[in-house]
C-alpha atoms as a PDB file:
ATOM      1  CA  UNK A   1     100.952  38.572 -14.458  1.00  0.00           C
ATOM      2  CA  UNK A   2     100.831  42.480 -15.339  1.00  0.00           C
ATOM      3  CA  UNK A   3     104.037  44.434 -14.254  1.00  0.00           C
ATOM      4  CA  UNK A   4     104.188  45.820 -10.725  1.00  0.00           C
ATOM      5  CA  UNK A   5     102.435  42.904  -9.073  1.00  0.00           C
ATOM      6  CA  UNK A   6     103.639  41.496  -5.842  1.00  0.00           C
ATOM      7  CA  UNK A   7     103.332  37.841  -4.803  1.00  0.00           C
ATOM      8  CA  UNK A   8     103.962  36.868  -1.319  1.00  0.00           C
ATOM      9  CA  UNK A   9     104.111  34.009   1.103  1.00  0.00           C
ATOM     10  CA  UNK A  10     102.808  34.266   4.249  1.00  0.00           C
ATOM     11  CA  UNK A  11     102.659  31.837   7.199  1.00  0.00           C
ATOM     12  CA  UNK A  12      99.259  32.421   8.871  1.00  0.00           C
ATOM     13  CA  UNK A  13      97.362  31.093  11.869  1.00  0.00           C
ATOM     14  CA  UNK A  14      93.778  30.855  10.904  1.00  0.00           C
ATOM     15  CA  UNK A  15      90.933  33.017  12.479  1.00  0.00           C
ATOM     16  CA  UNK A  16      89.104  36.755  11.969  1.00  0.00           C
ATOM     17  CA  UNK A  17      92.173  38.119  14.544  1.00  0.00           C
ATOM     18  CA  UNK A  18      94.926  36.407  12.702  1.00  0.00           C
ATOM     19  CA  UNK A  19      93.143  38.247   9.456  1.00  0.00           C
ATOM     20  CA  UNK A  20      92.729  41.332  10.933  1.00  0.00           C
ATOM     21  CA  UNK A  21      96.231  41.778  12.052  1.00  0.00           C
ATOM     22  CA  UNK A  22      97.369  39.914   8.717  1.00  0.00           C
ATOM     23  CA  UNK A  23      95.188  42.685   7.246  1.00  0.00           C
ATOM     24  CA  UNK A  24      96.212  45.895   8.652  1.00  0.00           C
ATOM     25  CA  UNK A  25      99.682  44.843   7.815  1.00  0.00           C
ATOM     26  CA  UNK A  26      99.499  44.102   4.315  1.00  0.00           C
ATOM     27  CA  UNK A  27      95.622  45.179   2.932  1.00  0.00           C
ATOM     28  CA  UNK A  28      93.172  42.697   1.465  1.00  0.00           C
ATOM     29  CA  UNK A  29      94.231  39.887  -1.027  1.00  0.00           C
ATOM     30  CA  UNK A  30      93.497  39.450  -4.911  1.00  0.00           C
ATOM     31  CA  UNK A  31      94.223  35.632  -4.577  1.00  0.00           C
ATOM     32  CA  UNK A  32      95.071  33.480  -1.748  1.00  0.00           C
ATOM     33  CA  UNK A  33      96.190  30.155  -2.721  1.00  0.00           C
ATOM     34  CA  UNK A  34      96.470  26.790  -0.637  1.00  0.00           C
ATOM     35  CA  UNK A  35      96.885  23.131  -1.129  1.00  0.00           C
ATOM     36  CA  UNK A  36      96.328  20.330   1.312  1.00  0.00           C
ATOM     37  CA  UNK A  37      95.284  22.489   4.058  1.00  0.00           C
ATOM     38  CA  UNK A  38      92.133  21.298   5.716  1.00  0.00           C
ATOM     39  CA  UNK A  39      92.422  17.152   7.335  1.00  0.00           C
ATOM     40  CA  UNK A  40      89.298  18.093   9.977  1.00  0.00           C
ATOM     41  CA  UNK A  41      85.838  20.015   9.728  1.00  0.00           C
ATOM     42  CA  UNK A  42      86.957  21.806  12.816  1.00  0.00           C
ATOM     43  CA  UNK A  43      89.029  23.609  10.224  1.00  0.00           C
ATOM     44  CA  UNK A  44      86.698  25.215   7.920  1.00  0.00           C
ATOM     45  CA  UNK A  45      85.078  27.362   9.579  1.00  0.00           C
ATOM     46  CA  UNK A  46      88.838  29.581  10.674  1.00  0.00           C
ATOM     47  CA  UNK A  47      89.565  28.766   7.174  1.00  0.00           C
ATOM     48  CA  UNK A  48      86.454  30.705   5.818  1.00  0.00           C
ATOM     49  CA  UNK A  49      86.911  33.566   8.617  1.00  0.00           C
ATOM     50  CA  UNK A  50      89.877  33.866   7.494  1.00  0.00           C
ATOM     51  CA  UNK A  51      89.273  34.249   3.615  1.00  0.00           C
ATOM     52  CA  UNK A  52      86.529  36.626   4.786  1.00  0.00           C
ATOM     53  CA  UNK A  53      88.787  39.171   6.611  1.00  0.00           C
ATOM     54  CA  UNK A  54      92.134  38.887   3.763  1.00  0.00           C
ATOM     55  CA  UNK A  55      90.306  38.253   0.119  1.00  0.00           C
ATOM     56  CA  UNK A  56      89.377  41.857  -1.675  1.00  0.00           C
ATOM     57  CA  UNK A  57      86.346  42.309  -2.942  1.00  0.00           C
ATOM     58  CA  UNK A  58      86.716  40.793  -6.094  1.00  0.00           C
ATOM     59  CA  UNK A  59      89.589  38.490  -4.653  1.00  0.00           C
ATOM     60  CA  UNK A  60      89.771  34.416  -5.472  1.00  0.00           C
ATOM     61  CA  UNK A  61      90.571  31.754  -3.569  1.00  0.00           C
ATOM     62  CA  UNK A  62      92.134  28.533  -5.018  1.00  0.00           C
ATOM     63  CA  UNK A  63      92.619  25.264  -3.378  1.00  0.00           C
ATOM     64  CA  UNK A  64      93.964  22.209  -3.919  1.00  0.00           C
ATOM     65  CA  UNK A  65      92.247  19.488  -1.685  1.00  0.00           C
ATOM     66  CA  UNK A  66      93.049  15.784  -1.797  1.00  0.00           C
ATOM     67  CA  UNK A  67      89.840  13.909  -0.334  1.00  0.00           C
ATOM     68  CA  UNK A  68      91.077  10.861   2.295  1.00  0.00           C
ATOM     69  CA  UNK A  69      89.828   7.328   2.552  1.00  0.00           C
ATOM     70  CA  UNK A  70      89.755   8.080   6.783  1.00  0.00           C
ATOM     71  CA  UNK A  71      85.730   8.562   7.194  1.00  0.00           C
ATOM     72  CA  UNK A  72      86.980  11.469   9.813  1.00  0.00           C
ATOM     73  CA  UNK A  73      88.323  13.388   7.056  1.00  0.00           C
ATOM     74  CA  UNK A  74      85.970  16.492   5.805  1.00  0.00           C
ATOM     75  CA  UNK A  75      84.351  16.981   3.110  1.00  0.00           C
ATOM     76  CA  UNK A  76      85.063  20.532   1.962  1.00  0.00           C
ATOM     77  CA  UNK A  77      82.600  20.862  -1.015  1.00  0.00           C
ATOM     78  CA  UNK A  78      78.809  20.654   1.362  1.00  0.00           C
ATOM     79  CA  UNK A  79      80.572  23.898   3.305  1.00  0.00           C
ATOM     80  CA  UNK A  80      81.464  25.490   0.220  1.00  0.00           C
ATOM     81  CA  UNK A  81      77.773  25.731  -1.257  1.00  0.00           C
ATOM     82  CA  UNK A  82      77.006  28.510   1.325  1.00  0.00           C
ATOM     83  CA  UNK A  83      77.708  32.201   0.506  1.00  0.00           C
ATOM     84  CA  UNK A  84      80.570  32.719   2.978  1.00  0.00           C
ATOM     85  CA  UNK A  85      81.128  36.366   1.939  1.00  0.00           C
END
């Protein structure tokens, strides 16, 4: 970490107007980071809009995802292989 960098945590309800207001408060993200997040393919898609509207440019987003034995449970990696940006 170089000097003068900030790290936050933020509590955030996904979505583009969650981002946008998440956005105009604090500018876009270098890294957003989350773990265990997603239990439901309904989620994804906020998920992504949401990356879209807070990640910079050149941001990164890192996730830790622990894949369930309940066949409801979503698969995160066949909605990852489309550009989302």
């Amino acid at each position: 970490m170089t000097t003068g960098s900030n790290v936050s945590v933020e509590r955030l309800w996904w979505g583009a107007s969650s981002a946008e207001r998440l956005r105009s408060r604090l500018g876009r993200f270098d890294l957003v980071i989350a773990a265990d997040v997603v239990y439901g393919a309904t989620a994804v898609a906020p998920l992504l809009e949401t990356l879209r509207g807070t990640l910079s440019a050149s941001g990164g987003f890192l996730m830790a995802h622990t894949p369930r034995i309940d066949p409801g449970h979503v698969r995160i990696r066949p909605h990852t292989r489309r550009r989302w940006r």
